[in-house]
Protein backbone atom coordinates (compact mmCIF):
# COMPACT_ATOMS: atom_id res chain seq x y z
CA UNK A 1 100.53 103.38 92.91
CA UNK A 2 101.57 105.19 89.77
CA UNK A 3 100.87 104.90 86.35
CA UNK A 4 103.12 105.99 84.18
CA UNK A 5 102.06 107.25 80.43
CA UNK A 6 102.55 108.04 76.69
CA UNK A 7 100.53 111.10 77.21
CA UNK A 8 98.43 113.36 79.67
CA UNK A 9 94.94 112.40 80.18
CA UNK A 10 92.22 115.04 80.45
CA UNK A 11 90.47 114.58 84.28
CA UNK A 12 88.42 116.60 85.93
CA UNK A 13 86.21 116.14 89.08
CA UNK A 14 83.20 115.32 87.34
CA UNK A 15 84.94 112.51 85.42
CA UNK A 16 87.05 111.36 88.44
CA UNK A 17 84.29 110.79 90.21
CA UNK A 18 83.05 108.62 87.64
CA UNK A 19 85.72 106.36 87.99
CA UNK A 20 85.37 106.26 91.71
CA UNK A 21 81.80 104.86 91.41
CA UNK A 22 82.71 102.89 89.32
CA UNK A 23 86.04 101.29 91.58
CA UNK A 24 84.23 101.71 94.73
CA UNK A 25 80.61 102.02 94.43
CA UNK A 26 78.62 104.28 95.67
CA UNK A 27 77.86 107.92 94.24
CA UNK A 28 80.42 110.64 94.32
CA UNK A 29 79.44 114.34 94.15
CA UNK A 30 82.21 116.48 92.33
CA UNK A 31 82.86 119.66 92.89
CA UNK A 32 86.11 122.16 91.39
CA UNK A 33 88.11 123.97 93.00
CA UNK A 34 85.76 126.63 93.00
CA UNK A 35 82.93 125.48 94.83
CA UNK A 36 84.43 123.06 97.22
CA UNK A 37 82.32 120.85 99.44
CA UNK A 38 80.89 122.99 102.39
CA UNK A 39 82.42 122.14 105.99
CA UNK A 40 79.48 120.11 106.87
CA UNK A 41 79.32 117.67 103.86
CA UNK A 42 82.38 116.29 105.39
CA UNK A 43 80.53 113.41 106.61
CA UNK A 44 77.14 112.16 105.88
CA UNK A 45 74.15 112.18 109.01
CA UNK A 46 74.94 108.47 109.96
CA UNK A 47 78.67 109.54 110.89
CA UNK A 48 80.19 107.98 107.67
CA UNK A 49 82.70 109.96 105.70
CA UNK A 50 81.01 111.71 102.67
CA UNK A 51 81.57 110.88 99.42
CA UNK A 52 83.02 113.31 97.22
CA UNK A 53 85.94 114.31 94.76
CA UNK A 54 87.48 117.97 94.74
CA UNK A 55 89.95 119.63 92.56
CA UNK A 56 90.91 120.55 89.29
CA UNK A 57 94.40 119.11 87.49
CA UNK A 58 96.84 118.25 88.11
CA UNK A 59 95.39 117.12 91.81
CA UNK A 60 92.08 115.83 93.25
CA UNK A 61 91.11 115.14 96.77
CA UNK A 62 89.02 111.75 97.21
CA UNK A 63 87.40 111.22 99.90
CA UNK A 64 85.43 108.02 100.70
CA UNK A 65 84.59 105.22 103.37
CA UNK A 66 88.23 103.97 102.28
CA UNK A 67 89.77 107.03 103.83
CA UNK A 68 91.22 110.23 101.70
CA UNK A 69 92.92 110.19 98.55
CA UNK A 70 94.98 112.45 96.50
CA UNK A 71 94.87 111.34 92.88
CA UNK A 72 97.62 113.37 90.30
CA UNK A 73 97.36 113.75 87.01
CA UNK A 74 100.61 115.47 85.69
CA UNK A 75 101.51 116.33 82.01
CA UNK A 76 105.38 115.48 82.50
CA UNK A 77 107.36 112.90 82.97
CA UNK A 78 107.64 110.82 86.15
CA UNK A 79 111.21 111.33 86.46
CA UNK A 80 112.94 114.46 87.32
CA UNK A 81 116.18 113.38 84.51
CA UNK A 82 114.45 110.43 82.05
CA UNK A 83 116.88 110.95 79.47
CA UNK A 84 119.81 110.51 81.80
CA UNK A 85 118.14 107.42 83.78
CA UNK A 86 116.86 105.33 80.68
CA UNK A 87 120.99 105.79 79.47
CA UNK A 88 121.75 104.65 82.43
CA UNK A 89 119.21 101.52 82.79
CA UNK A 90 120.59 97.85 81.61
CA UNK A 91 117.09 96.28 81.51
CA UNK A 92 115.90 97.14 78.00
CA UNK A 93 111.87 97.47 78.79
CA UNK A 94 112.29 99.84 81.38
CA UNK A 95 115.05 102.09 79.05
CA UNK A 96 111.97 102.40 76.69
CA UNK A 97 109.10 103.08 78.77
CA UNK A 98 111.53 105.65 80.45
CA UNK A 99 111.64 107.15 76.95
CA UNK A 100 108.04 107.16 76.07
CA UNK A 101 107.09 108.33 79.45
CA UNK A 102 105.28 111.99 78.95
CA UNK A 103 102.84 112.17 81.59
CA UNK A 104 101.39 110.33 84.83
CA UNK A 105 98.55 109.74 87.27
CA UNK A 106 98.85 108.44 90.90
CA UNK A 107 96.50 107.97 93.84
CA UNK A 108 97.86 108.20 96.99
CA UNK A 109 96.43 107.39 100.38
CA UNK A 110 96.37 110.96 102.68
CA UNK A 111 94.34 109.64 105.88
CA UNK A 112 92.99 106.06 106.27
CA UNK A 113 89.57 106.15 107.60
CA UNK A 114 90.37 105.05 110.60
CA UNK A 115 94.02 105.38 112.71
CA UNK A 116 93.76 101.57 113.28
CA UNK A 117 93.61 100.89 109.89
CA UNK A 118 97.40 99.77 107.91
CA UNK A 119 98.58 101.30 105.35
CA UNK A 120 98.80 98.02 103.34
CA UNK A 121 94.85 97.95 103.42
CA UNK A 122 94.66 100.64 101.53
CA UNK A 123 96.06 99.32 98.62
CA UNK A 124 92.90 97.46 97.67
CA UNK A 125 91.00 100.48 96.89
CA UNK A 126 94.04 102.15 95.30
CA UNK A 127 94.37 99.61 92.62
CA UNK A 128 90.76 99.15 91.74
CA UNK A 129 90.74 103.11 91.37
CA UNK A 130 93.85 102.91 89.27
CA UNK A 131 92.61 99.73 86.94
CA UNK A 132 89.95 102.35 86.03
CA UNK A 133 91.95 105.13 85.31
CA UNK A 134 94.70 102.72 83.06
CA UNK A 135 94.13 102.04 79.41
CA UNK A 136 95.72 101.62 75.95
CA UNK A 137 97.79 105.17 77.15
CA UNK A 138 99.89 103.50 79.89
CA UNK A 139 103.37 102.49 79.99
CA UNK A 140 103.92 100.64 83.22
CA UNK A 141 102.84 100.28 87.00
CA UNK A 142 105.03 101.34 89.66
CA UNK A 143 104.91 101.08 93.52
CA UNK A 144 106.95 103.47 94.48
CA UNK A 145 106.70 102.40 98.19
CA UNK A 146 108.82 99.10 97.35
CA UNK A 147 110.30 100.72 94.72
CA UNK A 148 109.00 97.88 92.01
CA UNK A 149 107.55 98.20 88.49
CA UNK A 150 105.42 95.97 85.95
CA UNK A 151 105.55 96.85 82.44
CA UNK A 152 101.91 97.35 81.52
CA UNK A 153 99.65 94.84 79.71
CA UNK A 154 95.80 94.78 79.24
CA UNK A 155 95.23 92.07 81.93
CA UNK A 156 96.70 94.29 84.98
CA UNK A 157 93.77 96.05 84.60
CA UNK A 158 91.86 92.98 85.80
CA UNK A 159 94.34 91.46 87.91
CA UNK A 160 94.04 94.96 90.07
CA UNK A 161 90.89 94.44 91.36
CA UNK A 162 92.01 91.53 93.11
CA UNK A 163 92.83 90.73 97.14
CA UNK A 164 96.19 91.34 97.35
CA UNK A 165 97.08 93.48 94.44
CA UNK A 166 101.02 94.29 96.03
CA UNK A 167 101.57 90.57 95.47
CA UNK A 168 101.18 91.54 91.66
CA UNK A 169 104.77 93.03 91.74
CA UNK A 170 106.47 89.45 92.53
CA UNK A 171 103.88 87.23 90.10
CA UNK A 172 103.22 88.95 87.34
CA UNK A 173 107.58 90.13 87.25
CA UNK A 174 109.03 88.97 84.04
CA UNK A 175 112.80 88.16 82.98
CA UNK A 176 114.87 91.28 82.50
CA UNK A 177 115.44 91.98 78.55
CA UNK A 178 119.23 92.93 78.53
CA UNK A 179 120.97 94.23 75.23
CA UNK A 180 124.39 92.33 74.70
CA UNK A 181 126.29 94.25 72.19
CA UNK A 182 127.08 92.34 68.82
CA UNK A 183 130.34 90.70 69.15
CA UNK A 184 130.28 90.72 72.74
CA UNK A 185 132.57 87.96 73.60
CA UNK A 186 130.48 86.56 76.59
CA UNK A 187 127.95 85.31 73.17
């Protein structure tokens, strides 16, 4: 899932991992890109996957019980050509967010924990993690694997952190806003 905003936020791994606790539970060491986890922290004496967060912006490795995650945090627009997309967009909330876009942060699934698991099951986590990273900075919510978007409001945040957060994309959709010209004769 991506979120796309008005401006870049300031992460690092300390404060990623953070927000993992908080999303997940647990407690997540940190570590920078300079002293990275040793080879044998990468799972805890019980066989479980250790919890930790590595990295320094604009990308973080997570990893977790839930599997491994790579969480971006870039200080540029989403799109490679904005400009040229939001001119080319009808619906008139997506033009504008394409316009205000400036920065964004995504976490991505990079190995489920285990190779029975389905991808789908991973979106859980992924949304909880990204309801804590979202605030009064973002723009809008996109899926890029089903290529669907949610302008953002306050209650996504929420609404994440529930069972099914994919089904999000068909309940919370609202009516396109289309611009109709003045003197448009289909008025």
């Amino acid at each position: 899932l991506v979120l796309l905003l008005r401006r870049n936020r300031a992460l690092n791994a300390r404060f990623l991992a953070d927000y993992v606790s908080a999303a997940w539970g647990g407690h997540y060491e940190h570590y920078d890109n300079q002293s990275e986890p040793p080879e044998s922290q990468a799972e805890n004496p019980d066989g479980s996957p250790a919890r930790f967060v590595v990295g320094n912006s604009p990308g973080f490795l997570v990893s977790s019980p839930h599997g491994i995650f790579l969480v971006n945090c870039f200080d540029q627009p989403y799109f490679e050509d904005p400009e040229a997309l939001a001119n080319a967009v009808g619906e008139s909330r997506l033009r504008h967010m394409l316009e205000e876009n400036r920065a964004w942060l995504s976490v991505d699934l990079m190995k489920p924990p285990r190779e029975d698991v389905e991808r789908k099951a991973a979106y859980g986590p992924i949304a909880r993690l990204v309801g804590e990273l979202s605030g009064a900075n973002c723009i809008a919510l996109l899926c890029p694997e089903t290529n669907q978007w949610l302008p953002w409001n306050h209650d996504l945040e929420e609404k994440l952190k529930g069972p099914n957060p994919l089904d999000l994309f068909d309940t919370e959709a609202s009516l396109p806003v289309v611009e109709i010209p003045e003197g448009d004769p289909r008025l």
